[in-house]
PDB file of N, CA and C in Angstrom:
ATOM      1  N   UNK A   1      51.838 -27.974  22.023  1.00  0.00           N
ATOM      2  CA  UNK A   1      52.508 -26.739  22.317  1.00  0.00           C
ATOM      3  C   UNK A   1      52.807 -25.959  21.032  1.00  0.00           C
ATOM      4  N   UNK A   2      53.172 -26.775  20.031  1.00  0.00           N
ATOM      5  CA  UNK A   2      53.679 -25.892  19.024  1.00  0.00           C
ATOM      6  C   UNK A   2      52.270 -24.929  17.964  1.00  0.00           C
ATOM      7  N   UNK A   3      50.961 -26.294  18.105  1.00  0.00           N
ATOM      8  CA  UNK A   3      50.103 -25.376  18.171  1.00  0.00           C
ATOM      9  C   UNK A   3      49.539 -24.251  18.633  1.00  0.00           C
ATOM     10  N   UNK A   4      49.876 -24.159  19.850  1.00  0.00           N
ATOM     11  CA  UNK A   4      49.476 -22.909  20.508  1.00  0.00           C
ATOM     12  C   UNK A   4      50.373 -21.659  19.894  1.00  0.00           C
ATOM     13  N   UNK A   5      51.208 -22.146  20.124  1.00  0.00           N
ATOM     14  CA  UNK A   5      52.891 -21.157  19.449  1.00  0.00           C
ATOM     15  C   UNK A   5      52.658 -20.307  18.271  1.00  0.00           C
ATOM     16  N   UNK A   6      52.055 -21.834  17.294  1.00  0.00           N
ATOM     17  CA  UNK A   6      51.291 -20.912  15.889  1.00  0.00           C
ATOM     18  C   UNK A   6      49.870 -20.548  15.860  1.00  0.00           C
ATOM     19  N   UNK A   7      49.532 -20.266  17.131  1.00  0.00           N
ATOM     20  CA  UNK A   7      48.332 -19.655  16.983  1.00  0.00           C
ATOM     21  C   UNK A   7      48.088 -18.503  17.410  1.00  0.00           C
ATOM     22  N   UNK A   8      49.557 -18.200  18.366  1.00  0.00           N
ATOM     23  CA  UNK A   8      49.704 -16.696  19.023  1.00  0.00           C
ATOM     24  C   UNK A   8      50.417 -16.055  18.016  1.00  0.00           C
ATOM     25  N   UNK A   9      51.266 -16.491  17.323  1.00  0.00           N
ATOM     26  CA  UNK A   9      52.008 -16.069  16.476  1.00  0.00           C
ATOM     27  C   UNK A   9      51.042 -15.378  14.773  1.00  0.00           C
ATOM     28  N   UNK A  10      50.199 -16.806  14.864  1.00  0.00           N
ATOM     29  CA  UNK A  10      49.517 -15.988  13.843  1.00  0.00           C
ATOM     30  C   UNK A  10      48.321 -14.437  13.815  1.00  0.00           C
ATOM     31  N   UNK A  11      47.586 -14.850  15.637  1.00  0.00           N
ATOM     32  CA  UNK A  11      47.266 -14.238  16.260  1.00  0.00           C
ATOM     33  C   UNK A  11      47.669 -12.425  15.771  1.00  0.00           C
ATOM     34  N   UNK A  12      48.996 -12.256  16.413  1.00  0.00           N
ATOM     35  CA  UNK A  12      50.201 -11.056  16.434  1.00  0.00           C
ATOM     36  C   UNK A  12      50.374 -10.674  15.613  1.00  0.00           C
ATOM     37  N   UNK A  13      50.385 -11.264  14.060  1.00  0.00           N
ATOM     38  CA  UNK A  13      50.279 -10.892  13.173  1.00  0.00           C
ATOM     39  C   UNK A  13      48.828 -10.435  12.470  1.00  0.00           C
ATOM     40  N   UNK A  14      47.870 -10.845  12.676  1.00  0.00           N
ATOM     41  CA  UNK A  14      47.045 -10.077  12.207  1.00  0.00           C
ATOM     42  C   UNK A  14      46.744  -9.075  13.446  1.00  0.00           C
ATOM     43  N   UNK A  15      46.927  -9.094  14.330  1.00  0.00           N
ATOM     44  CA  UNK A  15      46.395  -7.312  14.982  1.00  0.00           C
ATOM     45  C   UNK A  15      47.734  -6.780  15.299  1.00  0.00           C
ATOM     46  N   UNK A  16      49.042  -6.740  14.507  1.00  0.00           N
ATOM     47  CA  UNK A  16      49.915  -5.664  13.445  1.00  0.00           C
ATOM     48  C   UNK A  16      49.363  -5.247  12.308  1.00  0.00           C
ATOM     49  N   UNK A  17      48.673  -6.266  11.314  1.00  0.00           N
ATOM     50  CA  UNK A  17      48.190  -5.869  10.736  1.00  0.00           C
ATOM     51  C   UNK A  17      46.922  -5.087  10.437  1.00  0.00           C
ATOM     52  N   UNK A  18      46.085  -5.104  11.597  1.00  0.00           N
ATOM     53  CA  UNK A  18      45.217  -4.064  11.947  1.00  0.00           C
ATOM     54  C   UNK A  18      45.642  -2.837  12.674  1.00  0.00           C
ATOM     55  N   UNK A  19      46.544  -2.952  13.343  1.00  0.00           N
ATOM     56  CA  UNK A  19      47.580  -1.827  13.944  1.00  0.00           C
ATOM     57  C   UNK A  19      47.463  -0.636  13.253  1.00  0.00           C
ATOM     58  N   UNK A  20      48.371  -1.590  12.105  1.00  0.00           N
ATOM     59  CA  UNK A  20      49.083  -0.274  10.911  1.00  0.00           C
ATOM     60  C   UNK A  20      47.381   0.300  10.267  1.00  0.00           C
ATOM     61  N   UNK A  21      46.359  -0.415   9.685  1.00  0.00           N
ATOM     62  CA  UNK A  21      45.414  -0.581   8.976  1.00  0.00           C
ATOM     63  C   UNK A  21      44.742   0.850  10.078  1.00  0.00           C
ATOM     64  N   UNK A  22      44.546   0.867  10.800  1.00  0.00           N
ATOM     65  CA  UNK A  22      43.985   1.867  11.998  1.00  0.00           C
ATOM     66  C   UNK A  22      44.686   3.094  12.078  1.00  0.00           C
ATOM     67  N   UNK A  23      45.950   2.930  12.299  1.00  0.00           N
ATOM     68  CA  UNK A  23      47.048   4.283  12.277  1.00  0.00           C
ATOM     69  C   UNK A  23      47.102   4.624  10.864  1.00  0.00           C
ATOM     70  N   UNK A  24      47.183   4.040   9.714  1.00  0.00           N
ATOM     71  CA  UNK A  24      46.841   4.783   8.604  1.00  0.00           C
ATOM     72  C   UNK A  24      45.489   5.616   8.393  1.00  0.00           C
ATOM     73  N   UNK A  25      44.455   4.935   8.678  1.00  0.00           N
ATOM     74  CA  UNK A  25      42.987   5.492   9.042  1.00  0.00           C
ATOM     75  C   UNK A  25      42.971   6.563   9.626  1.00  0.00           C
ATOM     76  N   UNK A  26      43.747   6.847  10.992  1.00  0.00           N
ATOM     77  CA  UNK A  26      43.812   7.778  11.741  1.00  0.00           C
ATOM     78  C   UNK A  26      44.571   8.916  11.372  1.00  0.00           C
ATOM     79  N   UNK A  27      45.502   8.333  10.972  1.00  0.00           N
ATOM     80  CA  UNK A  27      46.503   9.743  10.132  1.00  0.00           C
ATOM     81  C   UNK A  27      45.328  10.561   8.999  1.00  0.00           C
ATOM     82  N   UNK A  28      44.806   9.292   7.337  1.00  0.00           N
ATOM     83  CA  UNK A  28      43.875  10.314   6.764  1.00  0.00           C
ATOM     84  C   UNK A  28      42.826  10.921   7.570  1.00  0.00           C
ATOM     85  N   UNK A  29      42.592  11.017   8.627  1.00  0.00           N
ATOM     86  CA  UNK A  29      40.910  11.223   8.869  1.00  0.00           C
ATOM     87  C   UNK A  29      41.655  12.183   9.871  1.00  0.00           C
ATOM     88  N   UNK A  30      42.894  12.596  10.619  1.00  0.00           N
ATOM     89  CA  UNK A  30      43.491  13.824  11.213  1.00  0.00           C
ATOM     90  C   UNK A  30      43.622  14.155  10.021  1.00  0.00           C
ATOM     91  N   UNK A  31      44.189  14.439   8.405  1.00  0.00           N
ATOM     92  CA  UNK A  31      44.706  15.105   7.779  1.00  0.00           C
ATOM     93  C   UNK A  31      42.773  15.904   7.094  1.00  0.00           C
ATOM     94  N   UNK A  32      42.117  14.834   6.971  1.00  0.00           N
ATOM     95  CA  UNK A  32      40.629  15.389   6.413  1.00  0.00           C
ATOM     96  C   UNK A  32      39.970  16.493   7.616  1.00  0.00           C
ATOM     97  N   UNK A  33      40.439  15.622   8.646  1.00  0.00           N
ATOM     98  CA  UNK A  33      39.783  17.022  10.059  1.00  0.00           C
ATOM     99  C   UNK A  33      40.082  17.906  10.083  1.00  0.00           C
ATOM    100  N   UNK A  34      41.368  18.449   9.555  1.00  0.00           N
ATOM    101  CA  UNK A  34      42.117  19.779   9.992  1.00  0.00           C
ATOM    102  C   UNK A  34      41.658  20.635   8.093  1.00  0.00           C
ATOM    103  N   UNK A  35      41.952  19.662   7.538  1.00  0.00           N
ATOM    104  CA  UNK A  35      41.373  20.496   6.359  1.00  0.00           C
ATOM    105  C   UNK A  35      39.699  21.203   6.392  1.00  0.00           C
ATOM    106  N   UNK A  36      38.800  19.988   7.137  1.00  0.00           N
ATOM    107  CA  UNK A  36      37.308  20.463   7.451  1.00  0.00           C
ATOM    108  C   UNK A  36      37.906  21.897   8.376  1.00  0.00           C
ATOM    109  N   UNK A  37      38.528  21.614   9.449  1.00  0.00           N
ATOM    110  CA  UNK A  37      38.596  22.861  10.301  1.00  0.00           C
ATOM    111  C   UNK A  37      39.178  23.976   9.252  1.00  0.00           C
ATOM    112  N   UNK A  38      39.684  24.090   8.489  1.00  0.00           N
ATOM    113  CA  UNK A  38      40.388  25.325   8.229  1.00  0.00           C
ATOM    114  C   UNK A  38      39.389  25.803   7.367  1.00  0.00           C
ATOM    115  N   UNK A  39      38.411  25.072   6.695  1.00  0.00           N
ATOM    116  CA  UNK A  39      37.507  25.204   5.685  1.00  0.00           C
ATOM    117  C   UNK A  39      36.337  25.725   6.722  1.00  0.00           C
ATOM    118  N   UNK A  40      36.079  25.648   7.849  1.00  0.00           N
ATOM    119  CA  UNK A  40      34.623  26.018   8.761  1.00  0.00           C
ATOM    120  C   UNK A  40      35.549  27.732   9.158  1.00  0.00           C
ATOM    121  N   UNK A  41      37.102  27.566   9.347  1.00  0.00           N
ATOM    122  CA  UNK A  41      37.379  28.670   9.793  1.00  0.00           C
ATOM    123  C   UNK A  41      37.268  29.752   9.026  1.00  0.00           C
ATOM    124  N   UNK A  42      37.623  29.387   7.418  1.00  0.00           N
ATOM    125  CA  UNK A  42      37.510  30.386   6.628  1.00  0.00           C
ATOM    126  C   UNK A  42      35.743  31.046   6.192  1.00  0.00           C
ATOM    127  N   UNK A  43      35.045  29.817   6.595  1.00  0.00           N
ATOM    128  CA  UNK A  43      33.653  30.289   6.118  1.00  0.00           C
ATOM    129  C   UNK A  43      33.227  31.103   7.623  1.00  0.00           C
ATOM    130  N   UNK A  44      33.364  30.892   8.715  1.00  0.00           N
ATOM    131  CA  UNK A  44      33.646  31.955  10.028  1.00  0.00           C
ATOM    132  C   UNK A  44      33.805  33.371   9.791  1.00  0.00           C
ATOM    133  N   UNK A  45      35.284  33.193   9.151  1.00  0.00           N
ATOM    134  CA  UNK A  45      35.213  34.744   9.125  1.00  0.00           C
ATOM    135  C   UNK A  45      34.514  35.658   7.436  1.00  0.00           C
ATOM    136  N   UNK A  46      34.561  34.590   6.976  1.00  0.00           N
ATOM    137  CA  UNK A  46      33.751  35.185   5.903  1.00  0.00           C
ATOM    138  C   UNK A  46      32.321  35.699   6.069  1.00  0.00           C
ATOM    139  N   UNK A  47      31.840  34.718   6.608  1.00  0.00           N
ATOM    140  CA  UNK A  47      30.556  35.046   7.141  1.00  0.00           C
ATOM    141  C   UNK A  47      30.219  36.445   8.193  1.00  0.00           C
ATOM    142  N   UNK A  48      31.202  36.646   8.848  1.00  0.00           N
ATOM    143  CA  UNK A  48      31.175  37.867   9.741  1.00  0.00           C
ATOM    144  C   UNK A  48      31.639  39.165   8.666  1.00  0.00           C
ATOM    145  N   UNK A  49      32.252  38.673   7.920  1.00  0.00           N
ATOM    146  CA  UNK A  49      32.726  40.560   6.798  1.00  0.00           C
ATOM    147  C   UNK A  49      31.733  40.186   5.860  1.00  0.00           C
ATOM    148  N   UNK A  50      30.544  39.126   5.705  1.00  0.00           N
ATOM    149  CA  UNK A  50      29.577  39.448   4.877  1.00  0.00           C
ATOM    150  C   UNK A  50      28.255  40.185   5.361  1.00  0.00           C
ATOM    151  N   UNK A  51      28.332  39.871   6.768  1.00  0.00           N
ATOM    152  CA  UNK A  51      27.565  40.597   7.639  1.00  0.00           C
ATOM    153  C   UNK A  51      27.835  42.194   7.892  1.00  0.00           C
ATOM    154  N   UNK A  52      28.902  42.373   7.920  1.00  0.00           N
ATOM    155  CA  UNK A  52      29.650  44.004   7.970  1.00  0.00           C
ATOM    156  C   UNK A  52      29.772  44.433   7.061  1.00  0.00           C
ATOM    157  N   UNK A  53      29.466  43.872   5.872  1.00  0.00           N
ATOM    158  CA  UNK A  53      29.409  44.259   3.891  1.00  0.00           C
ATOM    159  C   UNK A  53      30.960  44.545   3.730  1.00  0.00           C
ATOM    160  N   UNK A  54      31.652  44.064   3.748  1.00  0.00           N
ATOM    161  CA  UNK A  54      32.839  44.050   3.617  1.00  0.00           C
ATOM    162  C   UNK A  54      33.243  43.358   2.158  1.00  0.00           C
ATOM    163  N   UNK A  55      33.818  44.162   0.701  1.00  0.00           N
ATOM    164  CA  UNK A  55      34.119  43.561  -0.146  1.00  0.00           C
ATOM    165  C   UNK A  55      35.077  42.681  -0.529  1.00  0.00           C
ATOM    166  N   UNK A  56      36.450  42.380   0.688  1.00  0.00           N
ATOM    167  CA  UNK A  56      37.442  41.467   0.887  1.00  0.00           C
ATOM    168  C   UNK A  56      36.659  40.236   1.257  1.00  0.00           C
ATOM    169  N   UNK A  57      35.376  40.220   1.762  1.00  0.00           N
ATOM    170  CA  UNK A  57      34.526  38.879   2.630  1.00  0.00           C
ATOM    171  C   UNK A  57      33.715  38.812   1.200  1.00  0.00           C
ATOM    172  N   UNK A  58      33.527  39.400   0.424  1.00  0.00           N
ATOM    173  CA  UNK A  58      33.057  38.644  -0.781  1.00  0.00           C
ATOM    174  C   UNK A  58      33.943  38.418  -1.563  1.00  0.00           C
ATOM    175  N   UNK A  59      34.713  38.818  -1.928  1.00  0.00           N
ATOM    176  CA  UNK A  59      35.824  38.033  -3.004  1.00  0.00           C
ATOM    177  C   UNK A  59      36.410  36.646  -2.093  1.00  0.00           C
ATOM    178  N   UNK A  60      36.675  36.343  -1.102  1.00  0.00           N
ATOM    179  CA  UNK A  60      36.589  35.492  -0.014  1.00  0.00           C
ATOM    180  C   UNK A  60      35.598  34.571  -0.931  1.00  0.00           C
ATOM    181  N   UNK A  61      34.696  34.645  -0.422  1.00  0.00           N
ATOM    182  CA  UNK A  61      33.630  34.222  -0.635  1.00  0.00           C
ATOM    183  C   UNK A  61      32.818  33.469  -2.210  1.00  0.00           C
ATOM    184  N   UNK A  62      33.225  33.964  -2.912  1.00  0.00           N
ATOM    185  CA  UNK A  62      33.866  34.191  -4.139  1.00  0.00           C
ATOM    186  C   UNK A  62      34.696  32.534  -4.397  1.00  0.00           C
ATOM    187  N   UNK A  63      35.705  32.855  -4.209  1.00  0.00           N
ATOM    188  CA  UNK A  63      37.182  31.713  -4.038  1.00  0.00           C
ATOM    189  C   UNK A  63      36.673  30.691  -3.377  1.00  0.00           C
ATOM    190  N   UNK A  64      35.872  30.707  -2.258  1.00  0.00           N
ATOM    191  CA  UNK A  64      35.176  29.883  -1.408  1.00  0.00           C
ATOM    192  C   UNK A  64      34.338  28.679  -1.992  1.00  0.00           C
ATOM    193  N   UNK A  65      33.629  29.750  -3.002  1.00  0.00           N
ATOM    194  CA  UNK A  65      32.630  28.660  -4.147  1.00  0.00           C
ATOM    195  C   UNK A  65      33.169  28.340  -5.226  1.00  0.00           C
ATOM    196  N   UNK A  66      34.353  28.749  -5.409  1.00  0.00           N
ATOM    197  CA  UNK A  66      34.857  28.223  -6.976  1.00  0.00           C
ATOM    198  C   UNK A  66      35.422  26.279  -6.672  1.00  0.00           C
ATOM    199  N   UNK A  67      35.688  26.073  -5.428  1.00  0.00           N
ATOM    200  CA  UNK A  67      36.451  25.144  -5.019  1.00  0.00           C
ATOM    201  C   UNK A  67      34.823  23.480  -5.413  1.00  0.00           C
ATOM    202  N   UNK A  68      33.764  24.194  -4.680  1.00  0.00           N
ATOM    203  CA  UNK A  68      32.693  22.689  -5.254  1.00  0.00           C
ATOM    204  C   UNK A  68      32.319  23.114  -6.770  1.00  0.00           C
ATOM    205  N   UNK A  69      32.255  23.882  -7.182  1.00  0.00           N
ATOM    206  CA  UNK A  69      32.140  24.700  -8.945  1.00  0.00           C
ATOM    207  C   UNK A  69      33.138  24.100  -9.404  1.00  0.00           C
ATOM    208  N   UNK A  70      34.214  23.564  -9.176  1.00  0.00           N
ATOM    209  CA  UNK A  70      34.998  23.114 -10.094  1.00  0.00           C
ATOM    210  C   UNK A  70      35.211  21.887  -9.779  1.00  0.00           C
ATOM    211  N   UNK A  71      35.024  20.794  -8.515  1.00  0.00           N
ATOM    212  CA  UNK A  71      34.607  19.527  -8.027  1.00  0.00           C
ATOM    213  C   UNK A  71      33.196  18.864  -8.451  1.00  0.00           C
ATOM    214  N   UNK A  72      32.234  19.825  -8.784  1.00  0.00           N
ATOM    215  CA  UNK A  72      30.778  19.638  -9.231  1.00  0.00           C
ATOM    216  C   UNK A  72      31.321  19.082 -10.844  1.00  0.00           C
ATOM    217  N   UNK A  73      31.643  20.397 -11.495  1.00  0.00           N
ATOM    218  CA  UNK A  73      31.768  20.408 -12.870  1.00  0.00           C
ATOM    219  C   UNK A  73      32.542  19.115 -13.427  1.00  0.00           C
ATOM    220  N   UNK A  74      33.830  18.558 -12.599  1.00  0.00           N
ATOM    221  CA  UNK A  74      34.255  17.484 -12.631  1.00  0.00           C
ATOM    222  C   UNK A  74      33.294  15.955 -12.396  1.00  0.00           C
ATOM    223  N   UNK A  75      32.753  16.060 -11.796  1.00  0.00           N
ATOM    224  CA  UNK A  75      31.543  14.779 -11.277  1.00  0.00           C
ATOM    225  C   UNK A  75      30.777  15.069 -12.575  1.00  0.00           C
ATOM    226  N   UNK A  76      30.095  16.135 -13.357  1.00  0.00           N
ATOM    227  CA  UNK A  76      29.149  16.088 -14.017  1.00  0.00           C
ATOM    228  C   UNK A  76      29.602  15.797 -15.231  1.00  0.00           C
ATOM    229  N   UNK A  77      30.826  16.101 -15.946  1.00  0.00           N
ATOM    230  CA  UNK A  77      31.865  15.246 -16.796  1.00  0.00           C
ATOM    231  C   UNK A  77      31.824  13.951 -17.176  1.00  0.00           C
ATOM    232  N   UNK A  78      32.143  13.797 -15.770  1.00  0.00           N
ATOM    233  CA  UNK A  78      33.114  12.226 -15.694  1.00  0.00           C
ATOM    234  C   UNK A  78      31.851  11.264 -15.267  1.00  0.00           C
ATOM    235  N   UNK A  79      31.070  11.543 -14.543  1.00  0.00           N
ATOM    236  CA  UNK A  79      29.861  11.012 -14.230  1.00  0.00           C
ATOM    237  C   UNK A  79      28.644  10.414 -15.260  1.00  0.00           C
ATOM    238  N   UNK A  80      28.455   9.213 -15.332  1.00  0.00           N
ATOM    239  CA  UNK A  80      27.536   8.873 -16.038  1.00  0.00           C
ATOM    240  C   UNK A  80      25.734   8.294 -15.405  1.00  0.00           C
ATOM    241  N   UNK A  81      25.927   7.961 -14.255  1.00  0.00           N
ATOM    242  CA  UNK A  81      24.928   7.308 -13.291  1.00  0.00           C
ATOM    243  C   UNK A  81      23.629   8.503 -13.078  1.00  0.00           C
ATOM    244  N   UNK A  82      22.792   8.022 -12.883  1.00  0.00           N
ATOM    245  CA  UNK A  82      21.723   9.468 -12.854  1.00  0.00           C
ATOM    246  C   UNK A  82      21.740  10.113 -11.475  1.00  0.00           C
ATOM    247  N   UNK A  83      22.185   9.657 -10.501  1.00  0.00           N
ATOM    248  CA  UNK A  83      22.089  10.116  -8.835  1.00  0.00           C
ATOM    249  C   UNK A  83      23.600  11.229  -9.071  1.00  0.00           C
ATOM    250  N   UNK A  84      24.733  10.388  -9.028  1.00  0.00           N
ATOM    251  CA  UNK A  84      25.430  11.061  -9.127  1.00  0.00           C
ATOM    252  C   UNK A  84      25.873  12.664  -9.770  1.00  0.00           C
ATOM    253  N   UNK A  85      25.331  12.010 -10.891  1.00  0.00           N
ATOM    254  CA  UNK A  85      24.934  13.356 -12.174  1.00  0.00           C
ATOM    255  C   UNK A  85      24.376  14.279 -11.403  1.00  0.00           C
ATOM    256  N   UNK A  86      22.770  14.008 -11.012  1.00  0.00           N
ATOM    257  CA  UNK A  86      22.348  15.200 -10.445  1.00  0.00           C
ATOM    258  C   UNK A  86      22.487  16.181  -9.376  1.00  0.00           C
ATOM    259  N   UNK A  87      23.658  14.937  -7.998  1.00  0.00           N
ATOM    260  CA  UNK A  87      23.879  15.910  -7.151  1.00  0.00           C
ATOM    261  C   UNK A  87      24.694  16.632  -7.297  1.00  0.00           C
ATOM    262  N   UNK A  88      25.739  16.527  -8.345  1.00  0.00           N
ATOM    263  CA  UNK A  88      26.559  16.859  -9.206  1.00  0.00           C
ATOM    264  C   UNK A  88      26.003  18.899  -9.716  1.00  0.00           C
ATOM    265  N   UNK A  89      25.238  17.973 -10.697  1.00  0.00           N
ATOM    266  CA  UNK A  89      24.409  19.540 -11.089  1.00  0.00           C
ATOM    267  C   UNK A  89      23.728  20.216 -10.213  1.00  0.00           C
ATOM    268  N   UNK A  90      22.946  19.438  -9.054  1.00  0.00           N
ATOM    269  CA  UNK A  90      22.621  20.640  -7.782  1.00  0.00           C
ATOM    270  C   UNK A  90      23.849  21.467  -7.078  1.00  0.00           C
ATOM    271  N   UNK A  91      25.281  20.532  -6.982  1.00  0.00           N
ATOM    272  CA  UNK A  91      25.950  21.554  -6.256  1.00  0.00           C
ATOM    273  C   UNK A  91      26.569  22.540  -6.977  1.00  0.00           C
ATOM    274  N   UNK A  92      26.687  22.268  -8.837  1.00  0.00           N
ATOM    275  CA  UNK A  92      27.268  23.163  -9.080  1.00  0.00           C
ATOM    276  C   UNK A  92      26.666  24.516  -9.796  1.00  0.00           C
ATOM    277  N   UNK A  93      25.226  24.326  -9.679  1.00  0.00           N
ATOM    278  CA  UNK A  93      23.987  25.131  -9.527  1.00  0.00           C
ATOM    279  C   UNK A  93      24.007  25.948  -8.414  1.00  0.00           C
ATOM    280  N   UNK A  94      24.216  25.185  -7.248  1.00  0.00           N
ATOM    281  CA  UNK A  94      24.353  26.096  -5.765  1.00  0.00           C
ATOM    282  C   UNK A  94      25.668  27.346  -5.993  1.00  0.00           C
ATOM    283  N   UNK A  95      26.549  26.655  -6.444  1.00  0.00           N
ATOM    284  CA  UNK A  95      27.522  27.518  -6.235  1.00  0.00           C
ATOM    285  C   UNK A  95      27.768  28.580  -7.680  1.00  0.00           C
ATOM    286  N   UNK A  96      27.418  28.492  -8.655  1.00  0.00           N
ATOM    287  CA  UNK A  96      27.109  29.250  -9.490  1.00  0.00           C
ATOM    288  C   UNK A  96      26.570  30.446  -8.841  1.00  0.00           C
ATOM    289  N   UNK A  97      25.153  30.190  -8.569  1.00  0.00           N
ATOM    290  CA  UNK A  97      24.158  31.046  -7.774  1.00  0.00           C
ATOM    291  C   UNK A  97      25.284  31.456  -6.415  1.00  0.00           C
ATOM    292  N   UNK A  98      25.651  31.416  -5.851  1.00  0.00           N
ATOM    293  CA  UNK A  98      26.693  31.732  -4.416  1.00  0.00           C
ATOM    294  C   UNK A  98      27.675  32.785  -5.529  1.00  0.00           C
ATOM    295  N   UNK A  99      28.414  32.455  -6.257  1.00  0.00           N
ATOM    296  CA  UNK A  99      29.420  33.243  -6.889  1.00  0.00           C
ATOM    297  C   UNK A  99      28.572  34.482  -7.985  1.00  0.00           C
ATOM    298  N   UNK A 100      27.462  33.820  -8.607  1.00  0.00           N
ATOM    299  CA  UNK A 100      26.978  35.116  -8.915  1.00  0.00           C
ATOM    300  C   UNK A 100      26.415  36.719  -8.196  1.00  0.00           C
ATOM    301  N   UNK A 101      25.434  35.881  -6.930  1.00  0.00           N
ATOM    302  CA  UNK A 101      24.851  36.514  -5.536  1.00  0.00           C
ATOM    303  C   UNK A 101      25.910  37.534  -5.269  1.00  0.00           C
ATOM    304  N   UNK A 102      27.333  36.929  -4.673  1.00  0.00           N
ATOM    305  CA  UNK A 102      28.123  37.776  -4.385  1.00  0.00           C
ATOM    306  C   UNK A 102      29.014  38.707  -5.159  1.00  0.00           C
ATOM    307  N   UNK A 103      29.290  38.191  -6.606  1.00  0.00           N
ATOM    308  CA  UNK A 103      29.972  39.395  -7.206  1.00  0.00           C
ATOM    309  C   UNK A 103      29.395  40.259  -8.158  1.00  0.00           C
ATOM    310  N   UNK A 104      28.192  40.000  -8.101  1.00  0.00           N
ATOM    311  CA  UNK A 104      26.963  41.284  -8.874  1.00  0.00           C
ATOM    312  C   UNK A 104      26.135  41.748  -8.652  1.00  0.00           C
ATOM    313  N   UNK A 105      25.086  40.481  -7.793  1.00  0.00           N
ATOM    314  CA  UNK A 105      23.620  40.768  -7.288  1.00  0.00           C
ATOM    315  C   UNK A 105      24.116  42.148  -6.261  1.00  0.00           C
ATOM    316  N   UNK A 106      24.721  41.820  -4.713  1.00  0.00           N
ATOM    317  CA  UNK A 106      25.136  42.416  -3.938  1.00  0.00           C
ATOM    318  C   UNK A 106      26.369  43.535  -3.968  1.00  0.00           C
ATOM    319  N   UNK A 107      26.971  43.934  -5.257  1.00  0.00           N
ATOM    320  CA  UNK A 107      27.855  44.712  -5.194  1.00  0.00           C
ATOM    321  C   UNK A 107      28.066  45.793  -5.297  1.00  0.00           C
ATOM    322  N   UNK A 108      26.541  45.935  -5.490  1.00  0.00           N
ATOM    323  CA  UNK A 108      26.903  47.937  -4.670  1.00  0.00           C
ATOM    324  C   UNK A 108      26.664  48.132  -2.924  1.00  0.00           C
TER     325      UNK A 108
END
């Protein structure tokens, strides 16, 4: 009997401890979802006042790309590995080109 006792007991304790391990999971990955959503919302309406040539949807737009331009530039720093490095320099190539496009190429 007392085996069984410590086997439910130990049981209970590890799926508390997967409990919490899950509800922490779930909390970051609601806090990463709502940040993805606010980030698809802002490229939404940006995308519609870039379509209407609207110069508030490019400075938008603008601010939009400075955010992987300065996450890129950090990876390509701190980064020593050759994969890393380069996707590194592709994104902050992309967004260079995105922030130039919009505040010169297109600004008349």
């Amino acid at each position: 009997m007392d085996l069984l006792l410590l086997g439910a007991r130990g049981s209970a304790k590890l799926i508390a401890f997967f409990g919490g391990t899950i509800e922490w999971a779930l909390v970051v990955l609601t806090v990463v979802s709502f940040g993805c959503l606010a980030f698809a919302v802002l490229l939404y309406f940006t995308g519609r006042g870039l379509d209407g040539s609207r110069g508030v949807a490019r400075a938008m737009g603008i601010l939009l790309a400075i955010l992987p331009l300065l996450a890129s530039f950090i990876g390509i720093t701190s980064m020593r590995r050759p994969v890393p490095f380069a996707v590194s320099s592709v994104i902050f190539a992309l967004s260079a080109y995105v922030i130039w496009a919009l505040g010169w190429r297109f600004a008349g």
